[in-house]
N, C-alpha and C. Protein backbone atom coordinates (compact mmCIF):
# COMPACT_ATOMS: atom_id res chain seq x y z
N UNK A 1 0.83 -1.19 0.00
CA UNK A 1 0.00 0.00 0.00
C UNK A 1 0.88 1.25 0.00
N UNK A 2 0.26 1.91 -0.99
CA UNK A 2 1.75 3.47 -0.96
C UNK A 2 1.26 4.49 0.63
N UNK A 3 2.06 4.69 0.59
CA UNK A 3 1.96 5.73 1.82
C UNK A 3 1.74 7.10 2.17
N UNK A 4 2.07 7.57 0.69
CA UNK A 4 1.97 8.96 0.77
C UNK A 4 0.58 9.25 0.69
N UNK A 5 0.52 10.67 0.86
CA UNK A 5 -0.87 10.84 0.49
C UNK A 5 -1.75 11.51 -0.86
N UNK A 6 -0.45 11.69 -1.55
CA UNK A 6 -0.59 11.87 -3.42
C UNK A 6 -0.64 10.27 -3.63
N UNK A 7 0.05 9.14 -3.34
CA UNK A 7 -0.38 7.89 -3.73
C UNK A 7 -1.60 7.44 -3.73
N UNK A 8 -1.97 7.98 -1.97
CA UNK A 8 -3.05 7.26 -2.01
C UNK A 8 -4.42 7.69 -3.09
N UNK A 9 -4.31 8.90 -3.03
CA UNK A 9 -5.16 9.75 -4.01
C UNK A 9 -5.13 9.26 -5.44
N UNK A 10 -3.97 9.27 -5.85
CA UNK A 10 -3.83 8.30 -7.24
C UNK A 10 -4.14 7.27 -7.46
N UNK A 11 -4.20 6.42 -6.33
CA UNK A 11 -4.43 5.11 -6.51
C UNK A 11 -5.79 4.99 -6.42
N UNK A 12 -6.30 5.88 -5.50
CA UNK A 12 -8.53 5.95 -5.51
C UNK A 12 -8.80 6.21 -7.00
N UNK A 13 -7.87 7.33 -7.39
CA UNK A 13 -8.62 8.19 -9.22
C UNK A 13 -8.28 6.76 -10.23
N UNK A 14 -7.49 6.05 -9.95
CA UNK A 14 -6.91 5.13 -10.76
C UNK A 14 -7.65 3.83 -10.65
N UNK A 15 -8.87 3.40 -9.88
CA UNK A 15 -9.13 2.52 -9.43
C UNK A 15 -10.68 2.98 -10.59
N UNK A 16 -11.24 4.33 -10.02
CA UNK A 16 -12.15 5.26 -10.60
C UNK A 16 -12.16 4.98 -12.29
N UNK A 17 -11.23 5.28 -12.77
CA UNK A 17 -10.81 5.63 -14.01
C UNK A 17 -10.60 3.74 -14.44
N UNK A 18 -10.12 2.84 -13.99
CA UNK A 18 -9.98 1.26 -14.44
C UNK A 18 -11.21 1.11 -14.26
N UNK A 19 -12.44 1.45 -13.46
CA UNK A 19 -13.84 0.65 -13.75
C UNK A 19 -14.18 1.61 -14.90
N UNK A 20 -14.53 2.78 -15.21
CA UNK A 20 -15.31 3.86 -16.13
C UNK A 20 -14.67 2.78 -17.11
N UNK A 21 -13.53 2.60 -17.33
CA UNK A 21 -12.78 2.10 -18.40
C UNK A 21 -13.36 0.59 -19.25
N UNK A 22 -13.20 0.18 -18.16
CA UNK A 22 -13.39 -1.23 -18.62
C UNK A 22 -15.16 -1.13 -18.88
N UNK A 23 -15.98 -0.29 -18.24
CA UNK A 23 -17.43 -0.38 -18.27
C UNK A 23 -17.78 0.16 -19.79
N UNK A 24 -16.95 1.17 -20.29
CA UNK A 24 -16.58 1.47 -21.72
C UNK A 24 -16.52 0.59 -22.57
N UNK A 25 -15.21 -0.20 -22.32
CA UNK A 25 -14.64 -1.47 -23.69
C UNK A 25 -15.27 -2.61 -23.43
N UNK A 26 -16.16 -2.80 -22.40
CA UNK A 26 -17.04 -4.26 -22.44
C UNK A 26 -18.14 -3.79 -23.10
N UNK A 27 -18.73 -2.79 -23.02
CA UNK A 27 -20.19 -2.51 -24.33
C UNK A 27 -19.21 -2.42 -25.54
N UNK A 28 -18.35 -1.67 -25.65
CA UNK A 28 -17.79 -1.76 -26.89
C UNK A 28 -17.44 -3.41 -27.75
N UNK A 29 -17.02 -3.98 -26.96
CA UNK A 29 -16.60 -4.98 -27.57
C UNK A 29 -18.24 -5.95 -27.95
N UNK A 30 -19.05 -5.88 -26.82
CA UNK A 30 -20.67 -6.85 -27.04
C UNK A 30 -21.10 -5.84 -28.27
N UNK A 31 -21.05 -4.33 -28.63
CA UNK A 31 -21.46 -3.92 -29.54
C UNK A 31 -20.59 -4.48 -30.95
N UNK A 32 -19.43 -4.54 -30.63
CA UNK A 32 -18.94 -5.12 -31.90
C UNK A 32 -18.85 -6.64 -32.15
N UNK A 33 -19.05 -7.31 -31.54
CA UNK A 33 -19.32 -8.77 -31.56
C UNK A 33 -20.72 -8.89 -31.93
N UNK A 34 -21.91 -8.16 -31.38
CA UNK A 34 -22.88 -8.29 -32.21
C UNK A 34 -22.75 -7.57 -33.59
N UNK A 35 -22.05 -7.02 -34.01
CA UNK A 35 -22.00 -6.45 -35.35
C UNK A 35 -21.13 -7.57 -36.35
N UNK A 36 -20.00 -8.32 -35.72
CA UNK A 36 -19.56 -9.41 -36.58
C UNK A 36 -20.68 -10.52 -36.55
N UNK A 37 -21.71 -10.81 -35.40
CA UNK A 37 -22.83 -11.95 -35.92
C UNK A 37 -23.54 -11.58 -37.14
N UNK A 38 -23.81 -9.99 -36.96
CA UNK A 38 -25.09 -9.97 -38.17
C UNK A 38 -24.27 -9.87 -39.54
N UNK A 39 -22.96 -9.92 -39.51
CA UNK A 39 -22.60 -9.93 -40.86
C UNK A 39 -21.98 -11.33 -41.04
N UNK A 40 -21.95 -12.46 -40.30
CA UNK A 40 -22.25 -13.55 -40.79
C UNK A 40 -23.27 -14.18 -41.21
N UNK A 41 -24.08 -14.11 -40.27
CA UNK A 41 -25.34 -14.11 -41.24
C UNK A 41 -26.10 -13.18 -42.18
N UNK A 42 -25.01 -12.46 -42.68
CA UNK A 42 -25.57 -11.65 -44.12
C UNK A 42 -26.50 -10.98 -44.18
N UNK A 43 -26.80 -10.55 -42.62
CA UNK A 43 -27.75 -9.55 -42.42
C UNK A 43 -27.31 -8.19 -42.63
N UNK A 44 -26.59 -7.77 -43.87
CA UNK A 44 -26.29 -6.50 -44.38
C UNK A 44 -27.41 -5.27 -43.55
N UNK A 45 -28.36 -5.11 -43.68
CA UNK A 45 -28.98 -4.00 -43.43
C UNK A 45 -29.41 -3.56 -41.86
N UNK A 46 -29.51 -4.65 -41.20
CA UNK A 46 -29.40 -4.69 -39.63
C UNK A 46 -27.71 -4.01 -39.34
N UNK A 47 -26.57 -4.39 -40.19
CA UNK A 47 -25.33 -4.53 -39.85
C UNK A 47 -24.92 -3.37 -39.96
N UNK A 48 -25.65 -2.56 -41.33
CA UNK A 48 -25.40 -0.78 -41.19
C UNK A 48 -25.93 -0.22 -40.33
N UNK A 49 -27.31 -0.73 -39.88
CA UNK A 49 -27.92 0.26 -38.70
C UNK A 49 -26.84 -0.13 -37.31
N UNK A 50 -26.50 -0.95 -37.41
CA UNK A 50 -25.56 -1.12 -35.83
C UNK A 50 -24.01 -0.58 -36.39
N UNK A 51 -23.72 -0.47 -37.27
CA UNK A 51 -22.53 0.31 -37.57
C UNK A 51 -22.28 1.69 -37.12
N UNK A 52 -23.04 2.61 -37.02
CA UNK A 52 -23.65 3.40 -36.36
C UNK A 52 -23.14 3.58 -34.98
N UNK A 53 -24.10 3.06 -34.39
CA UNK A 53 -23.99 2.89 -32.96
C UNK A 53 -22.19 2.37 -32.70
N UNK A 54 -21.60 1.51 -33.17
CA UNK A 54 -20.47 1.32 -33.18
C UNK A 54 -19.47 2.15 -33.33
N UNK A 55 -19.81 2.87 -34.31
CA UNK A 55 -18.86 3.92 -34.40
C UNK A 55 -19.07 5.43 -33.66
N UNK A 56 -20.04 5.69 -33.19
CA UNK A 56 -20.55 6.36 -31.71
C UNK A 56 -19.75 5.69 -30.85
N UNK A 57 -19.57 4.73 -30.25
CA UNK A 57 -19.37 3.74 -29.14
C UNK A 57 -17.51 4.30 -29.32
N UNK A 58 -16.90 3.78 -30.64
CA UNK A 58 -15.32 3.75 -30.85
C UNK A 58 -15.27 5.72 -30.78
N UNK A 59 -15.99 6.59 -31.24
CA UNK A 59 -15.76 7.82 -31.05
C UNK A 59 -15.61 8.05 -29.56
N UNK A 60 -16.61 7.79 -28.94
CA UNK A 60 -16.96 8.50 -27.36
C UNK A 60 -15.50 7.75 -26.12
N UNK A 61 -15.40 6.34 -27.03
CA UNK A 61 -14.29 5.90 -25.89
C UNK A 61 -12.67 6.58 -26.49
N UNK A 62 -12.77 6.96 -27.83
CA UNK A 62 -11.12 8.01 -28.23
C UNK A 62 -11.54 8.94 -27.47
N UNK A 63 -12.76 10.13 -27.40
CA UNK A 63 -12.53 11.20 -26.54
C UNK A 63 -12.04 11.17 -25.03
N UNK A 64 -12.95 9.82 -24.73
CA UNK A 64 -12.48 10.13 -23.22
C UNK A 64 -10.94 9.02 -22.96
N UNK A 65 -10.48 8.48 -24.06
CA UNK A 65 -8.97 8.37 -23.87
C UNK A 65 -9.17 6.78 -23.09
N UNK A 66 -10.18 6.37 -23.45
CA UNK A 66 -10.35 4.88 -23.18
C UNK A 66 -9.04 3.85 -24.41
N UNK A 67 -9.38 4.42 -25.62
CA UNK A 67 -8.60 4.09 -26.56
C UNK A 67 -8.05 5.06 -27.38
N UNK A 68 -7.27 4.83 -27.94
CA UNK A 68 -6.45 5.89 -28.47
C UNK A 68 -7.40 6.13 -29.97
N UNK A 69 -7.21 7.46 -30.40
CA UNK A 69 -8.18 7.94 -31.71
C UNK A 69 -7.46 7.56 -33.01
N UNK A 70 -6.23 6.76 -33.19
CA UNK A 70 -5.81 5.71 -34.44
C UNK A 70 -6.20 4.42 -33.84
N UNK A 71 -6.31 3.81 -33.29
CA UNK A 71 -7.32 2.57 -32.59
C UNK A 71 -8.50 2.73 -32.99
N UNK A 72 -9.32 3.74 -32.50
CA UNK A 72 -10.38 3.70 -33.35
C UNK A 72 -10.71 4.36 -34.49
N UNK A 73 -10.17 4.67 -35.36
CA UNK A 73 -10.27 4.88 -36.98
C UNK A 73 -9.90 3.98 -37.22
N UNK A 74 -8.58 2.98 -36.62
CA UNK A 74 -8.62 2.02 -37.36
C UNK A 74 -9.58 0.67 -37.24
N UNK A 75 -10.34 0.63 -36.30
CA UNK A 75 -11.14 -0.39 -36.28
C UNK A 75 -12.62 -0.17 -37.21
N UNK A 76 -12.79 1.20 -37.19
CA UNK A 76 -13.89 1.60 -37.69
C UNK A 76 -13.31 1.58 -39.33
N UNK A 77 -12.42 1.49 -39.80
CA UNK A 77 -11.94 1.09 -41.07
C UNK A 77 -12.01 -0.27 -41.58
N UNK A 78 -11.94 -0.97 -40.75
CA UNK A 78 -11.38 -2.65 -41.03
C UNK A 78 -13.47 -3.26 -40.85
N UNK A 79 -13.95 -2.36 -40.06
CA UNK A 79 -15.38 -2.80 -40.01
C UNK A 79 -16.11 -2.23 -41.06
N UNK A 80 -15.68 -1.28 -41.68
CA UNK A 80 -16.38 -0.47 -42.79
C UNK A 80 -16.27 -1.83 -43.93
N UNK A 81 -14.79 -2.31 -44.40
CA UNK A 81 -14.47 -3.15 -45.26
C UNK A 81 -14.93 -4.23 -44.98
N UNK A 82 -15.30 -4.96 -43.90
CA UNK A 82 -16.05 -5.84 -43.87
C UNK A 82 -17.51 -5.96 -43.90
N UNK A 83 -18.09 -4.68 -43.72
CA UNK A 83 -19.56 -4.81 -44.52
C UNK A 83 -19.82 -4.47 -46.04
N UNK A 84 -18.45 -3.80 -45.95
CA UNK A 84 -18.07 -3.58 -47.97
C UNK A 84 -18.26 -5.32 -48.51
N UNK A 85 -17.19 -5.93 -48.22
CA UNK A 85 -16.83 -7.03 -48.54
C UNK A 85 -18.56 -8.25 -48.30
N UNK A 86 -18.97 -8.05 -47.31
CA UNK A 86 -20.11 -9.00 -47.26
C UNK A 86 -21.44 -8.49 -47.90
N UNK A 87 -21.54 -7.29 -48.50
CA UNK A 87 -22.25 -6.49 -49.31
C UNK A 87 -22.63 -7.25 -50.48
């Protein structure tokens, strides 16, 4: 346990900031895992309307620095081409 009392403070904001975090990239990831089901099953038009929301989801977690903003352009790139591609 740190001792100081800037540690301890860091270590509460840091504890703060690892749940916001992770409460972030677990919808993110169930939002994008449901977006790779509906484009296996070739549900193209369900798959644009949740593209959407996905890329809301990858915007809001670059602002608040959940993920970095080339992380998400690049995922939102590689998902664009895969509803290109199953199109």
């Amino acid at each position: 346990m740190p001792r100081r009392r800037t540690s301890i403070k860091s270590t509460r904001v840091n504890k703060r900031k690892h749940a916001r975090n992770l409460k972030v990239k677990v919808a993110l990831k169930k939002t994008v895992k449901n977006f790779h089901e509906l484009i296996s099953k070739k549900d193209v038009n369900e798959a644009k309307k949740l593209l959407t929301k996905v890329f809301s989801q990858l915007d809001k977690a670059a602002k608040k620095d959940v993920i970095a903003a080339g992380t998400a352009n690049r995922k939102k790139s590689r998902l664009t081409r895969q509803l290109n591609a199953s199109a």
